[in-house]
Protein backbone atom coordinates (compact mmCIF):
# COMPACT_ATOMS: atom_id res chain seq x y z
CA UNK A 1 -9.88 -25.12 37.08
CA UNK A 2 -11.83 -24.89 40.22
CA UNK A 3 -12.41 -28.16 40.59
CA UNK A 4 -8.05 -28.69 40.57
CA UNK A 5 -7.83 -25.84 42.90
CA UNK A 6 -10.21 -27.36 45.67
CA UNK A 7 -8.70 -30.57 45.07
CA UNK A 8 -4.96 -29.19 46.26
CA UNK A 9 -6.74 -27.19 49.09
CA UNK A 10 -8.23 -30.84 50.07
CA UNK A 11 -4.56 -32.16 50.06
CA UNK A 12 -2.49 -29.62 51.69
CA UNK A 13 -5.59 -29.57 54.66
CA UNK A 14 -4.89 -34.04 54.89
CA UNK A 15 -1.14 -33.35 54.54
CA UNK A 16 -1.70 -30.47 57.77
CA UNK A 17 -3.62 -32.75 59.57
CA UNK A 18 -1.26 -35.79 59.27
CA UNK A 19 1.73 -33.70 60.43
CA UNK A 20 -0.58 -32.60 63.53
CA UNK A 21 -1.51 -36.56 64.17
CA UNK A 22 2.43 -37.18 63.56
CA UNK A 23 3.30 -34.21 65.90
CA UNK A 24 0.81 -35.59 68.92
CA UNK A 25 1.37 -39.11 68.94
CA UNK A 26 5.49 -38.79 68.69
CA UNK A 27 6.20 -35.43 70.87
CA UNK A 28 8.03 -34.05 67.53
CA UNK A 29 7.71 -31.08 66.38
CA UNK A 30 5.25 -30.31 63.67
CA UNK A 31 6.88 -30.47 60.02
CA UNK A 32 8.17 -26.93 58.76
CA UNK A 33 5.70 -24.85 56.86
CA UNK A 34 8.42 -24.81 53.84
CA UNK A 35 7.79 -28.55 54.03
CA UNK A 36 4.26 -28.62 53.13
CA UNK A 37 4.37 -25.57 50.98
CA UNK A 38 7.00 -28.04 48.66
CA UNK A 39 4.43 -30.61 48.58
CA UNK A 40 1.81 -27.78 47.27
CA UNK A 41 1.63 -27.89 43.22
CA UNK A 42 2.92 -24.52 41.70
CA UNK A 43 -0.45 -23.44 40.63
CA UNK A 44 -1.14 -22.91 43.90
CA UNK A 45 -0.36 -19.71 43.71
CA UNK A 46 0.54 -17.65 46.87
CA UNK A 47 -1.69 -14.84 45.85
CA UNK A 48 -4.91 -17.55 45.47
CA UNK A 49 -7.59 -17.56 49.04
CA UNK A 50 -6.66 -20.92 49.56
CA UNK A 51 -3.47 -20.60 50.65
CA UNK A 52 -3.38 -17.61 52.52
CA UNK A 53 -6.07 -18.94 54.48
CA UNK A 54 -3.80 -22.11 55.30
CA UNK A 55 -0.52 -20.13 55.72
CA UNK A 56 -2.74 -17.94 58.46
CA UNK A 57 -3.78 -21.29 60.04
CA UNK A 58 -0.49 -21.86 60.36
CA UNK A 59 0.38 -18.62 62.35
CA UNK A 60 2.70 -17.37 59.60
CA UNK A 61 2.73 -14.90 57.06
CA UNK A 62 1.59 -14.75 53.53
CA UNK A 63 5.11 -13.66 52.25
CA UNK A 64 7.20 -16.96 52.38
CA UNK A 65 10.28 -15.35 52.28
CA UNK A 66 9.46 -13.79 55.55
CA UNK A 67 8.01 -16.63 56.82
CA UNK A 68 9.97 -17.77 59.65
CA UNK A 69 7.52 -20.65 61.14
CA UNK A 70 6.73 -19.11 64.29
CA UNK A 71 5.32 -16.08 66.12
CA UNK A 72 7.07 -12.69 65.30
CA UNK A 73 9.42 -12.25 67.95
CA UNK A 74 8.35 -8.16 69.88
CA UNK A 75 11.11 -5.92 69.01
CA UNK A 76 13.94 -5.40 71.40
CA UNK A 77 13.18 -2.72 74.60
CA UNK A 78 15.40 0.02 73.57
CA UNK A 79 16.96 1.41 76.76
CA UNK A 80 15.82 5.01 78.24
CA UNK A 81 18.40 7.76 78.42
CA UNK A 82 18.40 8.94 81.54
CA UNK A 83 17.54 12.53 82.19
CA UNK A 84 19.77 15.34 84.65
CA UNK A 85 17.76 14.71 87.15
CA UNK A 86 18.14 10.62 87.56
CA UNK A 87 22.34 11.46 86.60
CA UNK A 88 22.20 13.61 89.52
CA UNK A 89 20.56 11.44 91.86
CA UNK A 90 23.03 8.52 90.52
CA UNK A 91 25.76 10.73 91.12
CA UNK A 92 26.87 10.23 87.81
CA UNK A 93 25.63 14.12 86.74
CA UNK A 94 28.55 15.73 84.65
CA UNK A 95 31.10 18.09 86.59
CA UNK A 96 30.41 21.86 86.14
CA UNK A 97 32.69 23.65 84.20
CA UNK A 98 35.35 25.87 86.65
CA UNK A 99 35.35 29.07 86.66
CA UNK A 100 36.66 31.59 83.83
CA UNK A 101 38.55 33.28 87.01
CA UNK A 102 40.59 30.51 88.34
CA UNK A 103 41.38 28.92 85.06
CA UNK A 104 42.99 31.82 84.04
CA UNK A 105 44.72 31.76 87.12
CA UNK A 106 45.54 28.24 86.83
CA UNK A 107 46.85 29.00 83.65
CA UNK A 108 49.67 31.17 84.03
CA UNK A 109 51.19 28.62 86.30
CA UNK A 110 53.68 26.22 84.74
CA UNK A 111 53.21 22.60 83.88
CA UNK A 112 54.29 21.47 87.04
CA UNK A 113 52.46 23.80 89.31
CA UNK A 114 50.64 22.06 92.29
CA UNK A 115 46.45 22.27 92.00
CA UNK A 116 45.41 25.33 94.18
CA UNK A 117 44.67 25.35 97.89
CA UNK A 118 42.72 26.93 100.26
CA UNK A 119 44.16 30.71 100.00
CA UNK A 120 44.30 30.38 96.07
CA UNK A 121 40.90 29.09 95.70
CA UNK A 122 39.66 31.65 98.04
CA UNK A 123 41.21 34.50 96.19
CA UNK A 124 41.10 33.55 92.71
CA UNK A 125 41.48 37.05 91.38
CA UNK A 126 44.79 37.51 93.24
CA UNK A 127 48.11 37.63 90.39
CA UNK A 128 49.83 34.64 92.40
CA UNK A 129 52.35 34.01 89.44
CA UNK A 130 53.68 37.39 90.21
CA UNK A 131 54.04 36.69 94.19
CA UNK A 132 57.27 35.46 94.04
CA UNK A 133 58.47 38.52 92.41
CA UNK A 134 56.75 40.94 94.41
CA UNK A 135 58.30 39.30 97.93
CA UNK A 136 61.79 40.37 96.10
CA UNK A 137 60.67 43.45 95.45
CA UNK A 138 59.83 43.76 99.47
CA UNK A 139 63.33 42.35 100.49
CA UNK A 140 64.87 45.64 98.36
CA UNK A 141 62.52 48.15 99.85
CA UNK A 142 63.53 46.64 103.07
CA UNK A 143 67.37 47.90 102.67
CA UNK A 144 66.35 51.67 103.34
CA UNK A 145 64.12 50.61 106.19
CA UNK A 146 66.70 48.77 107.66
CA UNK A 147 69.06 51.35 107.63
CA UNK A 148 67.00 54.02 109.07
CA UNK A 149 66.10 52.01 111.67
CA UNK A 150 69.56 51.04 112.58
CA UNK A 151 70.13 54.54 113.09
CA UNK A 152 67.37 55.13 115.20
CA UNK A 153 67.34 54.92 119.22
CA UNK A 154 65.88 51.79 120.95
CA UNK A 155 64.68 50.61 117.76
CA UNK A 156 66.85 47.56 117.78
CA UNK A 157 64.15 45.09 118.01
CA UNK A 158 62.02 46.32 114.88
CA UNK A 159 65.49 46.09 112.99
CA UNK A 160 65.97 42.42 113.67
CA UNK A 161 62.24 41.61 112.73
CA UNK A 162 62.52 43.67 109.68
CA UNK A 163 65.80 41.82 108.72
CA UNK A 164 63.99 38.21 109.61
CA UNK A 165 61.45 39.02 107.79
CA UNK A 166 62.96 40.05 104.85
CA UNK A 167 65.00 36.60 105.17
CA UNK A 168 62.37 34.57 105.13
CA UNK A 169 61.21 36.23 102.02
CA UNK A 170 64.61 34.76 100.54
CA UNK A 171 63.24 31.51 101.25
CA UNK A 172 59.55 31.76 100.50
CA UNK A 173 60.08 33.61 96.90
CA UNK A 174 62.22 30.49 95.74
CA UNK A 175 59.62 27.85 97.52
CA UNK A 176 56.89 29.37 95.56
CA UNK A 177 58.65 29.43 92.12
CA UNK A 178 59.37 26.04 92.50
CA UNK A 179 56.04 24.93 94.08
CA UNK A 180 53.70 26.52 91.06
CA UNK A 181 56.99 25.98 88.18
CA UNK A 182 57.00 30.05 87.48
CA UNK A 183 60.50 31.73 86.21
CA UNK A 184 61.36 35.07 84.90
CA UNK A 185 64.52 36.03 83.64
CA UNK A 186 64.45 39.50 85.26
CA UNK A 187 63.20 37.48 89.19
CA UNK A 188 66.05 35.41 88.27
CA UNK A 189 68.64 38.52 88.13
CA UNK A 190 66.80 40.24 91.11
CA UNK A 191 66.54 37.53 93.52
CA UNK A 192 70.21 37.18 94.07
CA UNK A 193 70.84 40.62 93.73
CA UNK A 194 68.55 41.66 96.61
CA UNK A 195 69.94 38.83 99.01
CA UNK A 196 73.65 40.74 98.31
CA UNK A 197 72.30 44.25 98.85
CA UNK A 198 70.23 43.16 102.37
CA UNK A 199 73.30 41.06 103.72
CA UNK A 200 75.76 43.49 102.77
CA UNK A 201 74.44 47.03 103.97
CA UNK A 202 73.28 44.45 107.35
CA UNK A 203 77.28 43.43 107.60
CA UNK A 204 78.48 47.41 106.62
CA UNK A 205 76.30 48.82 109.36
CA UNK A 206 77.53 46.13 112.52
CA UNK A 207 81.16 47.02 111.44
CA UNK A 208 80.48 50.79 112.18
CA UNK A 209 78.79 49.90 115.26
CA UNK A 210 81.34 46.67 116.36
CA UNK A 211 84.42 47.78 115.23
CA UNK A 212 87.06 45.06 113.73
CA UNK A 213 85.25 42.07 115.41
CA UNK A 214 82.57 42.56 112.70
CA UNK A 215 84.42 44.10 109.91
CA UNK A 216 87.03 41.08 109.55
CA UNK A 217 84.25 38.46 108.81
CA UNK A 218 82.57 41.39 106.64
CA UNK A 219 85.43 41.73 104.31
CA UNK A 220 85.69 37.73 104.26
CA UNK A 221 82.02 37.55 103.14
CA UNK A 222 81.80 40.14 100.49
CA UNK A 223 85.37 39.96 99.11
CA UNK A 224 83.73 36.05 98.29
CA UNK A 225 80.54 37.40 96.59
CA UNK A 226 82.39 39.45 94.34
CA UNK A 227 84.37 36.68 93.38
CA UNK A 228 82.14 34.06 92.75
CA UNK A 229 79.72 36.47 91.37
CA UNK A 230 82.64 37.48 88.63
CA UNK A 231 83.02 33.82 88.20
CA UNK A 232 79.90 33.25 87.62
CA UNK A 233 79.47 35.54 84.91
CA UNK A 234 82.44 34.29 83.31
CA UNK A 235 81.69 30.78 83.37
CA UNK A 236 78.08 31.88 82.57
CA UNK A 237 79.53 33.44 78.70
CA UNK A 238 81.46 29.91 77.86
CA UNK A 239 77.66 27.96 78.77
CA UNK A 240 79.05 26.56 81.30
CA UNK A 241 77.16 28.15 84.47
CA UNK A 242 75.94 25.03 85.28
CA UNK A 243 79.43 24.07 86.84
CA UNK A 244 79.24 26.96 89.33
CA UNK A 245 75.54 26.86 90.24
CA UNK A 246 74.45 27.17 94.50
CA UNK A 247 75.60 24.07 95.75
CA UNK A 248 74.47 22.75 99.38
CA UNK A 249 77.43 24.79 101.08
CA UNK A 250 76.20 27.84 99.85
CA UNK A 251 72.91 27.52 101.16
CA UNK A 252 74.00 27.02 104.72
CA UNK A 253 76.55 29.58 104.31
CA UNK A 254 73.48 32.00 103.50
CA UNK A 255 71.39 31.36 106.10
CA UNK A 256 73.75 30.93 109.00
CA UNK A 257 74.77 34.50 107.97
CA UNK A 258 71.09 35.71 107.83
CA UNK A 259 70.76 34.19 111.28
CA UNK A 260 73.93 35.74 112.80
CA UNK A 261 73.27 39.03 111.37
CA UNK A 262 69.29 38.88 112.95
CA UNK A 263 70.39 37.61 116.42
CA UNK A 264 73.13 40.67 116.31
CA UNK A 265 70.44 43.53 115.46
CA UNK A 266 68.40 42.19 118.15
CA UNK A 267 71.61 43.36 120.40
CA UNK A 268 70.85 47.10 122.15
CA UNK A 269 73.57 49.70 121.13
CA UNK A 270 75.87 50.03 124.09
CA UNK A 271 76.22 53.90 123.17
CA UNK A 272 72.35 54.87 122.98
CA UNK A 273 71.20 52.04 125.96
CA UNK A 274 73.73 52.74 128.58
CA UNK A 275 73.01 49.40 129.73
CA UNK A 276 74.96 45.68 128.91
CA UNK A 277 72.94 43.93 131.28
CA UNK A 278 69.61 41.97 129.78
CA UNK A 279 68.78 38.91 127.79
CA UNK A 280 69.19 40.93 124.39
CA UNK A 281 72.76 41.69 125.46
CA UNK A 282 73.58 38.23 125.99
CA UNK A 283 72.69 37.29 122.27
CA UNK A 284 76.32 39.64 121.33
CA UNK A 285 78.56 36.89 121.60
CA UNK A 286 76.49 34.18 120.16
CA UNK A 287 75.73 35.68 117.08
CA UNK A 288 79.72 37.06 116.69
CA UNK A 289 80.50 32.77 117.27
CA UNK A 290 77.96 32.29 114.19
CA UNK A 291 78.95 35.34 112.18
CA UNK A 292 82.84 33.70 112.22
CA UNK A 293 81.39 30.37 111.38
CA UNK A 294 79.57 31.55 108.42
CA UNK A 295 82.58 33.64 107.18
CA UNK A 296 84.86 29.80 107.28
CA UNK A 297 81.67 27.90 105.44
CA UNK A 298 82.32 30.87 102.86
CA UNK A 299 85.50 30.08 102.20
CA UNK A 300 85.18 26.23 101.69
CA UNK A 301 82.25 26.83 99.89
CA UNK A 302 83.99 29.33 97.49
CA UNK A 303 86.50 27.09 96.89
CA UNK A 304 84.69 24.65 95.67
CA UNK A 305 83.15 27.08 92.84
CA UNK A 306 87.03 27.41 91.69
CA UNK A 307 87.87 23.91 91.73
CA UNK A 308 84.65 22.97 89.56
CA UNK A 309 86.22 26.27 87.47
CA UNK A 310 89.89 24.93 87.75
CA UNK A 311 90.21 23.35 83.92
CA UNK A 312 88.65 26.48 82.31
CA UNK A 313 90.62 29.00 84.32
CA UNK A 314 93.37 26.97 83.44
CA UNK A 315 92.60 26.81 79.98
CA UNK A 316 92.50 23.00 79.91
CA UNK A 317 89.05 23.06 77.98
């Protein structure tokens, strides 16, 4: 038995060495160890001396399942995860979180709200959702003010500031809802509500003061708000409010009133100044020119409201 297994060892070392002659005299490569290994007799077994010494000669491994016929490739270079400080310097670090404050700020906005800026970043803590609100809140505590300074002598100048200013709260209350999407059903009955009151006790208090030139455009203007207002509610109880909603004559009509009635405030009492002379005097007859205009645009524009109104009033729908 020996003497058969030295024997193969002799031939598997001529058959190596005439694959390496083969190999070096031709440039081919040398023949595959699963070559030679089928030219080795079965009782050469893979466990015998002999031919793990020749399979180590041959750079492979004793297993020839896992012999592959070449060096054992070095395992891939797995990748290192970079730490903070290398995200940071990358400028790839992950944002912080923001703040529990102005989230919940954030979050009582509507869907459409704008992100914040400057002010609302700066004041986080600040309710802005209820701003809008609160600026019609101002604009009815203005009414009293405005009446007791009416009353008052040489005070005409803080009554036309205090009657701007509570205009342009008209103005900004709306901008804002719409800017940050915010509605309330009761800002929605109060807005229009406190516009009515502020014009109307601004219109009542000229006509004492002005006589007929005043109360004729007065009676124009707020004989139209209750109407449309009553039309409005009615149209409002058949869903169909949508037909008589502020249209583009409207607005003007509002705001070349506010402006008439400011530029009139601003006008010194003939009784209490004793004087007609002055740049503030001047201002009388331009704001009676706009005051007429505005009661005309409220005419057209009430008409319109009963036209759109026409086939329900009419009891053709």
């Amino acid at each position: 038995m020996k003497t058969v297994n030295t024997c193969t060892l002799l031939l598997a070392v001529a058959l190596l060495l005439a694959s390496s002659t083969q190999a070096s005299c031709f440039g081919t490569p040398s023949t595959p160890k699963s070559v030679l290994l089928s030219k080795v007799p079965s009782s050469f077994s893979s466990s015998s001396p002999s031919r793990r010494f020749l399979l180590t000669t041959r750079g492979g491994s004793t297993n020839p399942d896992n012999n592959t016929g070449g060096e054992t490739p070095p395992p891939s270079p797995v990748p290192p995860v970079p730490s903070q400080e290398d995200s940071v310097e990358l400028g790839t670090a992950t944002p912080a979180a923001p703040s529990t404050t102005t989230t919940a700020s954030n979050s009582l906005m509507g869907a459409k709200a704008t992100p914040p800026g400057l002010v609302r970043r700066t004041f986080p803590s600040f309710p802005w959702h209820r701003l809008p609100n609160l600026l019609t809140y101002i604009r009815c505590l203005a009414i009293p003010g405005l009446m007791v300074l009416f009353e008052l002598p040489n005070r005409h100048v803080e009554t036309s500031v205090l009657f701007a200013f509570a205009s342009i709260t008209d103005w900004l209350d709306g901008y804002l809802a719409r800017r940050w999407d915010i509605t309330s059903n009761f800002g929605a009955f109060l807005d229009p509500v406190a516009d009515k009151l502020m014009v109307s006790t601004a219109l009542i208090l000229l006509s004492g003061r002005y006589g007929t030139i005043v109360s004729i455009p007065t009676a124009i203007i707020l004989a139209r708000e209750i109407a449309v207002s009553a039309l409005r509610e009615w149209m409002a109880q058949r869903g169909a409010r949508d037909s008589v909603k502020v249209g583009y004559q409207g607005k003007v009509k509002t705001a070349l009133t506010m402006v008439s009635l400011t530029v009139l405030l601003l006008v010194p009492s003939a009784l209490t100044e004793g004087a007609t002379k002055g740049f503030l005097s001047k201002l009388y007859q331009p704001g009676i020119i706009m005051l007429d205009l505005s009661a005309l645009i409220t005419i057209t524009s009430g008409s319109v409201y009963f036209r759109a109104a026409g086939p329900a009033l009419m009891g053709k729908e």
